[in-house]
C-alpha atoms as a PDB file:
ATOM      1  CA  UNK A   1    -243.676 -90.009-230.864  1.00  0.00           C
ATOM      2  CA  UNK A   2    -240.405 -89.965-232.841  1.00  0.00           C
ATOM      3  CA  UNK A   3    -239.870 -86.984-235.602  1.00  0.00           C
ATOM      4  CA  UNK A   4    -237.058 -86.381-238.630  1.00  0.00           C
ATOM      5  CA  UNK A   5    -237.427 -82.885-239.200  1.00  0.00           C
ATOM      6  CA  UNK A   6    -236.327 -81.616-242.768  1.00  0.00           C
ATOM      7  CA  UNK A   7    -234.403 -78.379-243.234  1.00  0.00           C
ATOM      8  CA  UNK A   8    -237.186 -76.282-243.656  1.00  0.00           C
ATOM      9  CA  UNK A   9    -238.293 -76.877-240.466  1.00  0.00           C
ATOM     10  CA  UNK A  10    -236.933 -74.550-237.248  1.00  0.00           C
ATOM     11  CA  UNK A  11    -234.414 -76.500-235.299  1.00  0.00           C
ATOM     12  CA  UNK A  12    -236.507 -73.985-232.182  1.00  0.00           C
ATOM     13  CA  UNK A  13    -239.722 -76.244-233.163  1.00  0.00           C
ATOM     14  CA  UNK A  14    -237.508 -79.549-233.278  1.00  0.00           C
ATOM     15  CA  UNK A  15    -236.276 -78.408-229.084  1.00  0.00           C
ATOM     16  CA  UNK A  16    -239.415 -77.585-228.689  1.00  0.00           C
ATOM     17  CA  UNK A  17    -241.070 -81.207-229.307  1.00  0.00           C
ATOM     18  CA  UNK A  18    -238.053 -82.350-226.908  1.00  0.00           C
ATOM     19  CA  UNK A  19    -239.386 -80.127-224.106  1.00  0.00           C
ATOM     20  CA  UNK A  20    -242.794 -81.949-224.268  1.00  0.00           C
ATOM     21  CA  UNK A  21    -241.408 -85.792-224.504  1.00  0.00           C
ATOM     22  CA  UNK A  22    -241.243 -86.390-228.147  1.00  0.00           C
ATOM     23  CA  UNK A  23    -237.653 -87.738-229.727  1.00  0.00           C
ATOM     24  CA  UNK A  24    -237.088 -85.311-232.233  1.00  0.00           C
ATOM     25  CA  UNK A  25    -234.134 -84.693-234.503  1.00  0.00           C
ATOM     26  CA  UNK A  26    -233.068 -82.325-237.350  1.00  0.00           C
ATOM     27  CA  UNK A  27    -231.026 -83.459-239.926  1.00  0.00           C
ATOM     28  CA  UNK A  28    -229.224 -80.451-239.785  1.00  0.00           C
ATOM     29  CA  UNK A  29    -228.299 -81.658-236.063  1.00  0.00           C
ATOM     30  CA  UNK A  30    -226.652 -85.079-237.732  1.00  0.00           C
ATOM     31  CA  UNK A  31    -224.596 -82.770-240.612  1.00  0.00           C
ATOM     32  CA  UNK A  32    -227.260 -84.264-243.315  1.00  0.00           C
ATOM     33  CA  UNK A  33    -228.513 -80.949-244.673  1.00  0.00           C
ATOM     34  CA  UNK A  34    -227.490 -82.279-248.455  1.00  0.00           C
ATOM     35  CA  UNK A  35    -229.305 -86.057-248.054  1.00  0.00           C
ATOM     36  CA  UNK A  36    -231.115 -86.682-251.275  1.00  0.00           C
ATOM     37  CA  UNK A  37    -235.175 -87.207-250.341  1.00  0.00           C
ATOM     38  CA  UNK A  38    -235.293 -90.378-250.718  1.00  0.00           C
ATOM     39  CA  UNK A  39    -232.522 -91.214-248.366  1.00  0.00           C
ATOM     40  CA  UNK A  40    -234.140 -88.949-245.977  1.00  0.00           C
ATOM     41  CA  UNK A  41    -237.791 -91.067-246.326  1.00  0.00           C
ATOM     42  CA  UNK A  42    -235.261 -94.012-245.977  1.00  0.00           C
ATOM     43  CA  UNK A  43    -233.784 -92.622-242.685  1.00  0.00           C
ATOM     44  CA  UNK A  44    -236.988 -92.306-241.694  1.00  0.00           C
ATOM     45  CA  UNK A  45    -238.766 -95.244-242.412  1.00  0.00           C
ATOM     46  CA  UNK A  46    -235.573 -96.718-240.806  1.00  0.00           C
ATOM     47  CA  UNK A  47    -235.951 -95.122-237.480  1.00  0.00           C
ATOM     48  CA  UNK A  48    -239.564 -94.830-237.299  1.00  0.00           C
ATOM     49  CA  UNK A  49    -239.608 -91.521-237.303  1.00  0.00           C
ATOM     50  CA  UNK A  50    -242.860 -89.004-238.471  1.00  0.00           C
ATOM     51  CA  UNK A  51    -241.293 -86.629-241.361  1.00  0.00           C
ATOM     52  CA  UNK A  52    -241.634 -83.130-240.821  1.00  0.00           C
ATOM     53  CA  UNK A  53    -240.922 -81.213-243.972  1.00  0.00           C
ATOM     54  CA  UNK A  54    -242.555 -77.960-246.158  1.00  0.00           C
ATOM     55  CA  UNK A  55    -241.445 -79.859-249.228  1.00  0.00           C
ATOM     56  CA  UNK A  56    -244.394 -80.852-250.969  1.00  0.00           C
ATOM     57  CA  UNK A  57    -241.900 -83.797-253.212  1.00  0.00           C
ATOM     58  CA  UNK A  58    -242.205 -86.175-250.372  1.00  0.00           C
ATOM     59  CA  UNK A  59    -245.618 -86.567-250.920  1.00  0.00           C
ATOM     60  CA  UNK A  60    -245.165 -88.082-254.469  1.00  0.00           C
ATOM     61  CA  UNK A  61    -242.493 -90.388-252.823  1.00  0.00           C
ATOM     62  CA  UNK A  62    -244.730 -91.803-250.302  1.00  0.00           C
ATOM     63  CA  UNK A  63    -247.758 -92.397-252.229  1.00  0.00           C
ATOM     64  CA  UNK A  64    -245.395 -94.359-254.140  1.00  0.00           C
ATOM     65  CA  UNK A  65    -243.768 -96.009-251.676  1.00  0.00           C
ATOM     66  CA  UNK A  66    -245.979 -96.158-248.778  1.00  0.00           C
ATOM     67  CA  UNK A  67    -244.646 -94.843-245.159  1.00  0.00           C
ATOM     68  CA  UNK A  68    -243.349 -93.329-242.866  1.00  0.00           C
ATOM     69  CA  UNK A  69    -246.338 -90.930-241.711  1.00  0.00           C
ATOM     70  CA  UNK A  70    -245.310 -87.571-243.314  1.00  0.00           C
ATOM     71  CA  UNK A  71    -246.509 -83.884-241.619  1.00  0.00           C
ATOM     72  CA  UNK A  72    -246.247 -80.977-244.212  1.00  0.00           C
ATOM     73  CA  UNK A  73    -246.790 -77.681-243.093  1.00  0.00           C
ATOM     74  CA  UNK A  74    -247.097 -75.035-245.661  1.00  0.00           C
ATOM     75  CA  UNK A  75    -247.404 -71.734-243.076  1.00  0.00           C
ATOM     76  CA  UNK A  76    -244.819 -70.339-240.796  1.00  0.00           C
ATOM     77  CA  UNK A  77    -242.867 -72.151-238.360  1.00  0.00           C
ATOM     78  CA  UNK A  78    -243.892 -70.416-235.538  1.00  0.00           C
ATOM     79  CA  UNK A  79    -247.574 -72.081-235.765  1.00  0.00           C
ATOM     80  CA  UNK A  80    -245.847 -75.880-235.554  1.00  0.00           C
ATOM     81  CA  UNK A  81    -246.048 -76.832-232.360  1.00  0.00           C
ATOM     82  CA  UNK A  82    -249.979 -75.846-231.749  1.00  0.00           C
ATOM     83  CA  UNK A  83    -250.290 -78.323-235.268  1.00  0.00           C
ATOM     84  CA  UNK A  84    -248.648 -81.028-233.993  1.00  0.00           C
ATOM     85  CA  UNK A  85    -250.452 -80.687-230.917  1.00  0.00           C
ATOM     86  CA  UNK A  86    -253.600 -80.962-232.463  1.00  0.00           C
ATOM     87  CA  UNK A  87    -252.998 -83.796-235.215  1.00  0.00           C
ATOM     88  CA  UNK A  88    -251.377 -86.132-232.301  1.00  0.00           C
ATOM     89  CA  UNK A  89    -254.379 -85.240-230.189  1.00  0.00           C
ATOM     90  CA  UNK A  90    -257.247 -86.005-233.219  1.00  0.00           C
ATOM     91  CA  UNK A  91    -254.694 -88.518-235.711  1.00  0.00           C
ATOM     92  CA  UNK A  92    -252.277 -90.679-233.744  1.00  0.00           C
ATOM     93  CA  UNK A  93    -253.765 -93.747-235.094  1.00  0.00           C
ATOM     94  CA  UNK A  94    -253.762 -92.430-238.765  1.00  0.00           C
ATOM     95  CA  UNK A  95    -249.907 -91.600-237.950  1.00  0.00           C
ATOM     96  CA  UNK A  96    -248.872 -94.573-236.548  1.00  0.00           C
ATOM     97  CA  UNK A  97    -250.370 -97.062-239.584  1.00  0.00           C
ATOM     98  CA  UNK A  98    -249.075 -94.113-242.045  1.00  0.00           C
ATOM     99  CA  UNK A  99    -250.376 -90.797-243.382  1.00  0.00           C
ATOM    100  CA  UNK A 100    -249.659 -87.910-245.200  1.00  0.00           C
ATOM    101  CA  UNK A 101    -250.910 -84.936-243.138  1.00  0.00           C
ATOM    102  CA  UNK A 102    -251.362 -81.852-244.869  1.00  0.00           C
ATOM    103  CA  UNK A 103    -251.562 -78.760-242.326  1.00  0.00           C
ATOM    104  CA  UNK A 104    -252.643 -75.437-243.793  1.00  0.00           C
ATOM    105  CA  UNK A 105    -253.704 -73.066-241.050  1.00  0.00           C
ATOM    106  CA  UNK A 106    -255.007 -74.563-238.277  1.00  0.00           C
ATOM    107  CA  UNK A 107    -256.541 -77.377-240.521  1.00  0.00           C
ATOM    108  CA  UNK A 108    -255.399 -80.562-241.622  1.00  0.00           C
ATOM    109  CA  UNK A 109    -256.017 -83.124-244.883  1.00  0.00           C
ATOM    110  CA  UNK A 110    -255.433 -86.856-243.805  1.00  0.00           C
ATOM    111  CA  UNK A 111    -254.681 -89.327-246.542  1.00  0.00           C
ATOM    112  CA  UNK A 112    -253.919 -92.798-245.534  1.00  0.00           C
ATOM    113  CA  UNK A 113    -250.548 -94.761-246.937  1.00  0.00           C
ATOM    114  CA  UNK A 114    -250.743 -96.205-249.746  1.00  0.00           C
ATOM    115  CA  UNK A 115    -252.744 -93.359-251.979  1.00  0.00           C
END
């Protein structure tokens, strides 16, 4: 699967999606630390990339807008990767027509695009 991690997310957990065969980037990686939210949604819808992010605004923005699949994590980075592991496992389809995942430890909230 592709990824667009946000800034909040660790550039560690971005390499370590790499090491098991996912295309991941950081915006901080492409100098785009400052992009505006919905340019980063844009970037992502663009690319086809899953957004990673702890900001809870892009959820707003894609209820209104409709995808790309979104992943917010509200817990500590260090807990990502056994996530991500488990919501690709259990909601790959959900991700690839669109979703808003909401992960809050070691559970997830699904909601389909549009809400």
């Amino acid at each position: 699967m592709k990824f667009l991690a946000d800034m909040g997310i660790s550039p560690r957990g971005v390499a370590a999606l790499r090491q098991q065969g996912h295309d991941a980037l950081h915006l901080q990686e492409q100098d785009l630390g400052d992009m505006p939210d919905p340019e980063i949604l844009a970037k992502a819808r663009a690319e086809g990339r899953i957004l990673l992010t702890h900001d809870l605004d892009f959820g707003e923005l894609l209820a209104a807008s409709g995808g790309p699949s979104q992943i917010s994590e509200f817990f500590k980075n260090s807990e990502i990767l056994w996530n991500l592991s488990s919501i690709l496992e259990h909601q790959a389809d959900a991700l690839v027509k669109g979703a808003v995942v909401s992960v809050m430890e070691r559970k997830a909230r699904i909601r389909l695009l549009p809400i």
